[in-house]
Protein backbone atom coordinates (compact mmCIF):
# COMPACT_ATOMS: atom_id res chain seq x y z
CA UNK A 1 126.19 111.48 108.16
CA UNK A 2 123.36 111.93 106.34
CA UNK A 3 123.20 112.19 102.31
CA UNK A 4 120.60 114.91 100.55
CA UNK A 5 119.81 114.38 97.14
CA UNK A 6 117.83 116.72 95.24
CA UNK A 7 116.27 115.51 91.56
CA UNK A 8 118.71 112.67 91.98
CA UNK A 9 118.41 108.97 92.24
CA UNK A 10 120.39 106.40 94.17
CA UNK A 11 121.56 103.74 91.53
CA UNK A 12 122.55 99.96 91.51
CA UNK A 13 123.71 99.25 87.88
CA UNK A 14 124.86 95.75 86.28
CA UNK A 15 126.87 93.61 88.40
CA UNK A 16 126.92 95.51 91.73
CA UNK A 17 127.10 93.26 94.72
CA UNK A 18 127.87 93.89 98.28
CA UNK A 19 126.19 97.70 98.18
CA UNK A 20 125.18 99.74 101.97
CA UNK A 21 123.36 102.79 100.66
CA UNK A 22 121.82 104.43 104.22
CA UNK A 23 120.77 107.51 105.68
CA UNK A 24 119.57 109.16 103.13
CA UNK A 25 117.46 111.92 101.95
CA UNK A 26 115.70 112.31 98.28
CA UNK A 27 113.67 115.62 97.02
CA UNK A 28 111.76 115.58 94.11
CA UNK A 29 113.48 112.23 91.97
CA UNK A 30 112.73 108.84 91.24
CA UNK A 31 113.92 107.03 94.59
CA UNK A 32 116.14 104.16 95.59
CA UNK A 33 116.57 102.65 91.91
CA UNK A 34 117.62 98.79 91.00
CA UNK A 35 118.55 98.42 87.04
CA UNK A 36 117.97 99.28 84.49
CA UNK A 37 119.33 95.56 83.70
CA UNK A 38 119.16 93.28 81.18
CA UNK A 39 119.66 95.43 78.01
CA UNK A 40 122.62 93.49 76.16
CA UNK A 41 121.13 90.03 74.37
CA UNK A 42 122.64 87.00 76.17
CA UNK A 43 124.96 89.12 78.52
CA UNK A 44 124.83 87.65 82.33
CA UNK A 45 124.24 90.73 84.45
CA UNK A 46 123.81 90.78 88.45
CA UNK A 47 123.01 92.88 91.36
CA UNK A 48 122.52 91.28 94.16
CA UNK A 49 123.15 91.85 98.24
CA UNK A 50 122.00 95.32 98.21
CA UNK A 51 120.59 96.84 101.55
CA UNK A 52 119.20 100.45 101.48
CA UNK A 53 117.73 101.79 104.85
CA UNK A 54 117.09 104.62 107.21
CA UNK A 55 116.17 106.55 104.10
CA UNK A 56 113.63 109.54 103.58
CA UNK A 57 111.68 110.52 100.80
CA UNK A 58 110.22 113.66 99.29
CA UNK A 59 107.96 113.90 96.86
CA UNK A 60 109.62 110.99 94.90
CA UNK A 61 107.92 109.12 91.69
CA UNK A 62 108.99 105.68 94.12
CA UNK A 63 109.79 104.58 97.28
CA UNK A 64 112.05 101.98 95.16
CA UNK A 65 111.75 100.35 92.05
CA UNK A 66 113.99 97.79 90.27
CA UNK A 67 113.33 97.52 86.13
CA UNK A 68 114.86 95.08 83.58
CA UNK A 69 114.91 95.04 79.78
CA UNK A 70 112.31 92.51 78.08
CA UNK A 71 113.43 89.26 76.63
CA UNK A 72 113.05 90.27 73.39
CA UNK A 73 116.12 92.90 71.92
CA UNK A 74 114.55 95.69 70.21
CA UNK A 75 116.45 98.84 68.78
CA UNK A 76 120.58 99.03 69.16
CA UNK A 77 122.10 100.11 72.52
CA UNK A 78 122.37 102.63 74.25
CA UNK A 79 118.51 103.12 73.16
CA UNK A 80 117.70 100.06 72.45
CA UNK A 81 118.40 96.60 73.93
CA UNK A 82 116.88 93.38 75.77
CA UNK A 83 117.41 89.84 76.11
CA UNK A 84 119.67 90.02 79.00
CA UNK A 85 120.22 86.88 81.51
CA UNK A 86 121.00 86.96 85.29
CA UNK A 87 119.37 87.86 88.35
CA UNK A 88 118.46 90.51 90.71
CA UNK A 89 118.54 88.94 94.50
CA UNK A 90 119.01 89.08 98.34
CA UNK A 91 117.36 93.16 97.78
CA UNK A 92 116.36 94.82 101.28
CA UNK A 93 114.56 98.37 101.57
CA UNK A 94 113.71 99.25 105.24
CA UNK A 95 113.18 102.01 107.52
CA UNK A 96 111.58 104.07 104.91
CA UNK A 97 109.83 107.31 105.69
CA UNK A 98 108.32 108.81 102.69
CA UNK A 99 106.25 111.83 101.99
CA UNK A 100 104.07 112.11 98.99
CA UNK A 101 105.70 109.37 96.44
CA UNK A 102 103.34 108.92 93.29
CA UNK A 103 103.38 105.07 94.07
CA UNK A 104 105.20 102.97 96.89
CA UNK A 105 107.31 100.06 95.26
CA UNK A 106 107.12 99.25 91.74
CA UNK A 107 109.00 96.38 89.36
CA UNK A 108 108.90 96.27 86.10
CA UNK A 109 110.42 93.78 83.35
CA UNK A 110 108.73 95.59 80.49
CA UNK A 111 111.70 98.13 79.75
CA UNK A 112 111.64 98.19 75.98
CA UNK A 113 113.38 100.82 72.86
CA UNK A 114 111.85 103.88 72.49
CA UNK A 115 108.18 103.46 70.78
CA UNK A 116 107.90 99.36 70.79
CA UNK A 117 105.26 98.19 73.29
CA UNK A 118 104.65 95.15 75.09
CA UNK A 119 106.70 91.39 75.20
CA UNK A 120 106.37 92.17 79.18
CA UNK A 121 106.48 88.40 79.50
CA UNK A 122 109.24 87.50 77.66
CA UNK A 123 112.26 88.47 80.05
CA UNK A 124 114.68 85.17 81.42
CA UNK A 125 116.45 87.87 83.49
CA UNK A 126 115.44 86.61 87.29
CA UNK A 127 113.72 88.92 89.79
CA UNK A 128 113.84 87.23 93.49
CA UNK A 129 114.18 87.63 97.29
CA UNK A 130 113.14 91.26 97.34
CA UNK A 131 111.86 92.63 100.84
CA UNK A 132 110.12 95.95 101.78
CA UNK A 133 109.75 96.14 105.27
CA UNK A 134 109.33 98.95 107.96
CA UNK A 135 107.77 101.41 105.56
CA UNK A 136 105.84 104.53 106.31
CA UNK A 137 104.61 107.62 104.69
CA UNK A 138 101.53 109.12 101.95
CA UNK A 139 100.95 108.10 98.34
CA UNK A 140 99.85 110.17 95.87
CA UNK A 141 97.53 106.82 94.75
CA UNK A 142 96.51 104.19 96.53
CA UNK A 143 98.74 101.59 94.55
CA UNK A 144 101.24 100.32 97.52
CA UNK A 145 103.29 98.22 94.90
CA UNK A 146 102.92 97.87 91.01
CA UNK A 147 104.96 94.43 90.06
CA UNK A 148 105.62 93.54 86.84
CA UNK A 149 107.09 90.04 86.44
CA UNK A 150 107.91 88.26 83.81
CA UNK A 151 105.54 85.12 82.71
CA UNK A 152 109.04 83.90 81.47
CA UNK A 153 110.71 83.98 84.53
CA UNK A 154 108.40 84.98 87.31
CA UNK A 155 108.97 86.68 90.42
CA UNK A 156 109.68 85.18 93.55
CA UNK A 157 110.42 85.63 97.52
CA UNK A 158 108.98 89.15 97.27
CA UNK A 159 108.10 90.41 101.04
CA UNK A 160 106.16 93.38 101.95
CA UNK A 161 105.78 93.68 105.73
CA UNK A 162 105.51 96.16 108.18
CA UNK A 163 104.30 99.15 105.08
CA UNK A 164 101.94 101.47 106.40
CA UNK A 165 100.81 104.05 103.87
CA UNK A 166 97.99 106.28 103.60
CA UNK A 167 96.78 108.10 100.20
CA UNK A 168 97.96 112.26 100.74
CA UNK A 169 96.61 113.18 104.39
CA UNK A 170 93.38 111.97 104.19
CA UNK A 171 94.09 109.14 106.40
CA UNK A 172 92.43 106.75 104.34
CA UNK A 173 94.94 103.39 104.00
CA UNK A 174 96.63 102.63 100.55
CA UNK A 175 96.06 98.99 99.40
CA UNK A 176 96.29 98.35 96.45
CA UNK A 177 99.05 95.95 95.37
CA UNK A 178 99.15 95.41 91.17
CA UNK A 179 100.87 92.14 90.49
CA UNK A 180 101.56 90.15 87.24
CA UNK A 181 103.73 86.52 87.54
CA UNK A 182 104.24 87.43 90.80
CA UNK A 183 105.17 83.78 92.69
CA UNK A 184 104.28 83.21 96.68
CA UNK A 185 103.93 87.01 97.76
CA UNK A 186 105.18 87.56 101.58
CA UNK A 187 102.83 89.63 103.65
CA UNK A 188 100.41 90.73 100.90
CA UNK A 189 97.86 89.84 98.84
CA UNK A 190 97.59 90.78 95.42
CA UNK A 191 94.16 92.39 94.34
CA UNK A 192 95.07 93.70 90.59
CA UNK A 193 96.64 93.34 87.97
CA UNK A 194 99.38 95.53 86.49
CA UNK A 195 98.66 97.73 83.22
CA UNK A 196 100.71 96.74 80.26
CA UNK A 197 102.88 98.59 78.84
């Protein structure tokens, strides 16, 4: 059977383990999503052993993304938060087919409160053993995968093989891949740096 979401978002939240998510369809949302996590100071959080594939994408702001709080706690939940601890492991996305997505994969551990800016370096929360493989479709940019580590806790065992995308229908082949405290990439090389934010 066959799932078709429309302006929604498949989400892992805090301490999810063990999660199948397959056969799907997204129209117009933000794609397969990992976190937020991270956003309670000192809390242990998880999500780990999640496997998402055979999915198709429309029009999406992501293939996937996965996003943790900084290191630093700014503002008061549910706004506010950061200085979570855990980790975010054992992540596969394959057998995507996706169809005009802003950007292709994209982590991030620079979710902050409302208004502050920066400490993207600050984060303990650990970001490993992610892998993209068997990926096919059009970007709106050429950016294959924005990845935002922490300099805190960098990333590591993140695999990208087997992603084929082109920028709209031009044919002309997305590469970019925007890394910061990104540790031993798999199948890629990194050739920029992500924006802060």
């Amino acid at each position: 059977m066959r799932t078709v979401a429309r302006r929604l978002t498949w989400y892992a939240c805090a301490d999810s383990t063990n999660i199948l998510a397959e056969n799907c369809t997204f129209h117009h949302s933000t794609g397969i999503a990992l976190g937020s996590i991270g956003q309670f100071r000192n809390q242990y959080e998880t999500i780990s052993d999640f496997t998402a594939r055979h999915i198709v994408a429309y029009n999406t702001h992501y293939a996937a993304y996965a996003k943790t709080w900084t290191g630093i706690s700014q503002g008061t939940p549910p706004n506010g938060g950061g200085g979570g601890l855990g980790y975010m492991r054992n992540i596969t996305m394959s057998d995507f087919k996706v169809y005009n997505a802003q950007q292709g994969f994209y982590v991030t551990q620079c979710n902050s409160y409302s208004g502050f800016m920066g400490e993207c370096d600050s984060s303990k929360f650990q970001v490993e053993d992610l892998r993209f493989e068997d990926v096919r479709g059009t970007l709106e940019t050429g950016v294959v995968a924005s990845l935002q580590c922490s300099g805190v806790a960098p990333c590591t065992g993140i695999s990208i093989e087997h992603v084929k995308f082109t920028v709209g229908n031009t044919g002309v082949p997305a590469d970019s891949y925007l890394c910061s405290n990104v540790s031993r990439p798999v199948g890629f090389t990194c050739n920029g740096v992500t924006p802060q934010t």
